[in-house]
C-alpha atoms as a PDB file:
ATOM      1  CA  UNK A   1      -4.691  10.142 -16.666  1.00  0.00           C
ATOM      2  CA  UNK A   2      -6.392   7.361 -14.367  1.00  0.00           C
ATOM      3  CA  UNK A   3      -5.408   7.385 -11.214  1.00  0.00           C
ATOM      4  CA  UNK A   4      -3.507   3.886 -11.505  1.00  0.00           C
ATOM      5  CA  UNK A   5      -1.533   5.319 -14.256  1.00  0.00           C
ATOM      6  CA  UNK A   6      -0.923   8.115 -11.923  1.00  0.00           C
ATOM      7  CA  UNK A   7       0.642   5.576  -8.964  1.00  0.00           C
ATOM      8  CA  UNK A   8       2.601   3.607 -11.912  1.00  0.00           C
ATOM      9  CA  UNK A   9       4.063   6.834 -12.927  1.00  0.00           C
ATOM     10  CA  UNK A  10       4.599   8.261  -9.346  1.00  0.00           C
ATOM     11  CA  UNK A  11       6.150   4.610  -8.531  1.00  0.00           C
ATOM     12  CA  UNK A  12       8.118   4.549 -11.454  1.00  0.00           C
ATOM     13  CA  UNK A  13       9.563   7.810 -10.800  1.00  0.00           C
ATOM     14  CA  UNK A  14      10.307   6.983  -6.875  1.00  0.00           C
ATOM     15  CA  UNK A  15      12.073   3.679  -8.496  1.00  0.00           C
ATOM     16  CA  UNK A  16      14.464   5.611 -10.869  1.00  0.00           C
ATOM     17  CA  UNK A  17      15.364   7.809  -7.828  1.00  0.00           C
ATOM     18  CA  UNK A  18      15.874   5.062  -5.672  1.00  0.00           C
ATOM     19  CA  UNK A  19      18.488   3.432  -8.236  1.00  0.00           C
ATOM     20  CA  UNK A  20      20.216   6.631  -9.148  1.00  0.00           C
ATOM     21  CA  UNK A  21      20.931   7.259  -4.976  1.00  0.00           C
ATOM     22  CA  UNK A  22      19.311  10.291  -4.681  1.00  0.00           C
ATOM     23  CA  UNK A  23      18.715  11.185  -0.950  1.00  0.00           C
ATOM     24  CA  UNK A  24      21.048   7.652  -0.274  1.00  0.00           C
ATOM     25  CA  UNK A  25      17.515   5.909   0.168  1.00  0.00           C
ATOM     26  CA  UNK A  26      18.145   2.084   0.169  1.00  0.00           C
ATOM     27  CA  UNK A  27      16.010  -0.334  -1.461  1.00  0.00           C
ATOM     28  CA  UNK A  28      15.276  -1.234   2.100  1.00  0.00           C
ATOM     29  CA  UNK A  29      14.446   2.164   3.548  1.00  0.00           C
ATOM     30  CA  UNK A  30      12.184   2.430   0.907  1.00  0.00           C
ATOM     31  CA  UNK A  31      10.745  -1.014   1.489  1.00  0.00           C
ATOM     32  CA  UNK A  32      10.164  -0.390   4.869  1.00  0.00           C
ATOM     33  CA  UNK A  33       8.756   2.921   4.146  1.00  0.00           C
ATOM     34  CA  UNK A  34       5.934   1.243   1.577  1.00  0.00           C
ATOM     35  CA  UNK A  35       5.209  -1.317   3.837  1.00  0.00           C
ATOM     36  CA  UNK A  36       4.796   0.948   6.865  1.00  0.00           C
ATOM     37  CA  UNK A  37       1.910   3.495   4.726  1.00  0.00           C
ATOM     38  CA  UNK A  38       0.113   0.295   3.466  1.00  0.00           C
ATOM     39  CA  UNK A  39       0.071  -0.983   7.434  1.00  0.00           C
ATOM     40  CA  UNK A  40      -1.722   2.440   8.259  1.00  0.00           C
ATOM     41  CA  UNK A  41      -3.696   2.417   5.575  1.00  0.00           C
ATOM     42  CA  UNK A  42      -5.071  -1.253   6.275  1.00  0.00           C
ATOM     43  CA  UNK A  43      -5.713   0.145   9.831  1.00  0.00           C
ATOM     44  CA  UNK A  44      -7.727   2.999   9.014  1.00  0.00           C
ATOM     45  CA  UNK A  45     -10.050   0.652   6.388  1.00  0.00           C
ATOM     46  CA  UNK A  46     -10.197  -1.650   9.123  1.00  0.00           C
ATOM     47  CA  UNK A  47     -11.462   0.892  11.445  1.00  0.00           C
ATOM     48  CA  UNK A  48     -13.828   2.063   8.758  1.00  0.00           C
ATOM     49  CA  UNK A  49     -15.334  -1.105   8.223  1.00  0.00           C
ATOM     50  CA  UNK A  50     -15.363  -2.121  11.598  1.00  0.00           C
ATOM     51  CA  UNK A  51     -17.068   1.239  13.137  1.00  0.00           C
ATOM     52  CA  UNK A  52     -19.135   2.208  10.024  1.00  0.00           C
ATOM     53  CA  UNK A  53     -20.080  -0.861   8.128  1.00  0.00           C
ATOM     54  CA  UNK A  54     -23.428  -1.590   9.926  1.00  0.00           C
ATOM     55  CA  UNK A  55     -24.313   2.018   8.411  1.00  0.00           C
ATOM     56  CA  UNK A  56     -22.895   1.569   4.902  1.00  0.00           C
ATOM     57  CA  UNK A  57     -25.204   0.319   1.852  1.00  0.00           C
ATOM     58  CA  UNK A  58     -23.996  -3.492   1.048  1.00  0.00           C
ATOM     59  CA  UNK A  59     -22.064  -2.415  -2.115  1.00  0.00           C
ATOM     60  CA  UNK A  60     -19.947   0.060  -0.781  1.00  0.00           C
ATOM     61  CA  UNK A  61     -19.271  -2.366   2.559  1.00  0.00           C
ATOM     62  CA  UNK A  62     -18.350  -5.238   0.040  1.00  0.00           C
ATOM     63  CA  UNK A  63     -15.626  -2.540  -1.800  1.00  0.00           C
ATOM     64  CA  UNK A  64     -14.339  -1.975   1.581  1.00  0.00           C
ATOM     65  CA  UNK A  65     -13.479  -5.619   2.641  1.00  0.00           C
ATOM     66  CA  UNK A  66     -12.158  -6.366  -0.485  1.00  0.00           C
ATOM     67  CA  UNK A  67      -9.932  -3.511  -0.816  1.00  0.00           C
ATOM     68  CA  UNK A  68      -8.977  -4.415   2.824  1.00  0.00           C
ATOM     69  CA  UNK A  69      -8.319  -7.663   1.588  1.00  0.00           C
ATOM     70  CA  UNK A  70      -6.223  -6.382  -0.961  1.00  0.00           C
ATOM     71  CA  UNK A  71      -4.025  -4.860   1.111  1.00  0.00           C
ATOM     72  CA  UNK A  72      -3.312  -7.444   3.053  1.00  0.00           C
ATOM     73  CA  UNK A  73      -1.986  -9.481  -0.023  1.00  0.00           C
ATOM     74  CA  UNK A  74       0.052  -6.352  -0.459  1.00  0.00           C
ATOM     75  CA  UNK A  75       1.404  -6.231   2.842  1.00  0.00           C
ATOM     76  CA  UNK A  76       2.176 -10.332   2.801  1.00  0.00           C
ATOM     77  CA  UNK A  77       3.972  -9.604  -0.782  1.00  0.00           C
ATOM     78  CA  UNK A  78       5.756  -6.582   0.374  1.00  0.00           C
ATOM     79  CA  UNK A  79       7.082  -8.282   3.795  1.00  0.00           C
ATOM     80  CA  UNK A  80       8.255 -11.684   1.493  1.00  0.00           C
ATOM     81  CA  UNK A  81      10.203  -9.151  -1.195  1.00  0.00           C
ATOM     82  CA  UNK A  82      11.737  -6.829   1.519  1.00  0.00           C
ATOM     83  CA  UNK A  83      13.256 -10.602   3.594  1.00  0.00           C
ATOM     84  CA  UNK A  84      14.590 -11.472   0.280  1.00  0.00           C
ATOM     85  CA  UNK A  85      16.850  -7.364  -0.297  1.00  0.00           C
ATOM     86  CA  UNK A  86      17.612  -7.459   3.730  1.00  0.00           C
END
């Protein structure tokens, strides 16, 4: 198994949970909870690319900004979706 297929089945299995009620966790407590990891992990990439990236070979600096790029979409996305539950 990839290790996208792993988060899709990991996420699909925290979804079902969430919509059964187990552990009374709200579709905004869980939200919030997403959005909160994905801020830390933005930091520490941020960090990393900020304190490291003059030592890093091009390629792997490139990966870096993009992925922190990524998450940033994510983050936007995830902040729009959890305004439109609250």
């Amino acid at each position: 198994m990839s290790f996208s297929q792993t988060i899709t089945v990991c996420a699909s299995a925290n979804l079902r949970a969430v919509s059964k009620g187990r552990g009374s966790v709200s579709i905004q407590n869980e939200l919030n909870t997403i959005t909160s990891t994905m801020n830390e992990l933005a930091v520490r990439i941020t960090s990393l690319v900020e304190s490291e990236g003059k030592n890093m070979e091009s390629d792997v600096y490139t990966e870096l900004v993009g992925a922190e790029r990524t998450i940033g979409a994510l983050l936007r996305r995830l902040t729009r979706v959890a305004a439109r539950v609250s």
